[in-house]
Protein backbone atom coordinates (compact mmCIF):
# COMPACT_ATOMS: atom_id res chain seq x y z
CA UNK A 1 0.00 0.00 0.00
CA UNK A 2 1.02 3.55 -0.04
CA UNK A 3 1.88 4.42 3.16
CA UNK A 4 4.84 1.32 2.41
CA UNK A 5 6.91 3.16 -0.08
CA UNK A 6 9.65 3.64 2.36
CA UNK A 7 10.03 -0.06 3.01
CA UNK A 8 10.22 -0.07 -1.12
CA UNK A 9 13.85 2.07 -0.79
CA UNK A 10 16.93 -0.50 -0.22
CA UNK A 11 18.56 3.09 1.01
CA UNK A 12 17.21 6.27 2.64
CA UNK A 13 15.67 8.74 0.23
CA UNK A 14 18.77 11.20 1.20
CA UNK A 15 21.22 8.90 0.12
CA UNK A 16 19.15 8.27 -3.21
CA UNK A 17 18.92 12.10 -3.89
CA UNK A 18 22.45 12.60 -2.94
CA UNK A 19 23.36 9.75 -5.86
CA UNK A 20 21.02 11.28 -8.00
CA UNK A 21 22.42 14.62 -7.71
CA UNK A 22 26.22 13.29 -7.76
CA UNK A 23 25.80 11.61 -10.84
CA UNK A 24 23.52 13.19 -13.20
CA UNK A 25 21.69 10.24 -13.72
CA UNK A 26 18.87 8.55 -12.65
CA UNK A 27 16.50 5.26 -13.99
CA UNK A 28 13.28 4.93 -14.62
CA UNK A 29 12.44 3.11 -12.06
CA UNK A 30 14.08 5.49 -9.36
CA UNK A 31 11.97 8.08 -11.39
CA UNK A 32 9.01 6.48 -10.15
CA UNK A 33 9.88 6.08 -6.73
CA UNK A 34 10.30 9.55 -6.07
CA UNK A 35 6.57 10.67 -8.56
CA UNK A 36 5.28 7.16 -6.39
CA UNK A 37 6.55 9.29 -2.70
CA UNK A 38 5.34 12.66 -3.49
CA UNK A 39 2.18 11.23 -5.25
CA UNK A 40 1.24 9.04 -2.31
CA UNK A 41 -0.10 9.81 1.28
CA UNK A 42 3.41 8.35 2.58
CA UNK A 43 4.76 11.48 5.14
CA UNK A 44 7.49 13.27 3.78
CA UNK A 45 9.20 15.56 5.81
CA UNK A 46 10.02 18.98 4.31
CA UNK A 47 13.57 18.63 3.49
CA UNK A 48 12.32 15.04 1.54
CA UNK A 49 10.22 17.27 -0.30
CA UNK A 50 12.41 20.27 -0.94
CA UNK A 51 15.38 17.28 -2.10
CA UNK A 52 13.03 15.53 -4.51
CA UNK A 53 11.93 18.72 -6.24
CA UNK A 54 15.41 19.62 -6.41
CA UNK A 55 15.31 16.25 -8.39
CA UNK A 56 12.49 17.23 -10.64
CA UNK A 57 13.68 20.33 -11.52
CA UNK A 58 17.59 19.64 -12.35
CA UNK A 59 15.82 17.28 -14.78
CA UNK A 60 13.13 19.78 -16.81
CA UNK A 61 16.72 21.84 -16.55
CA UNK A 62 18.53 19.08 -18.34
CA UNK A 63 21.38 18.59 -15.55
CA UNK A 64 19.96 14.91 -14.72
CA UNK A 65 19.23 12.29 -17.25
CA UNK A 66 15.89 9.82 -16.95
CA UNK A 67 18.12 6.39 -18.26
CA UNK A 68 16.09 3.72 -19.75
């Protein structure tokens, strides 16, 4: 159910974002775990929030690539 998506992460959304960010890159499937987390009713702090948009937006800026 929703309100599992955390147990869904093998790391901590941080570290996730902080990969993201490092590399550039990011798959499909990590895509959807992050549209999936902000979508859902799952609690996401703030700083979650303000990291996954920071996500979002680096990629409609073309700094992160959506791999296939």
């Amino acid at each position: 159910m929703a309100g599992d998506i955390q147990g869904q992460f093998p790391q901590t959304l941080k570290q996730i974002v902080d990969r993201i960010l490092n590399s550039g890159q990011l798959s499909r499937i990590e895509h959807l775990q992050l549209v999936t987390t902000i979508l859902s009713d799952y609690r996401v702090t703030d700083e979650e929030r303000h990291q996954i948009n920071r996500v979002f937006d680096d990629i409609q800026t073309g700094r992160i690539k959506i791999l296939d």
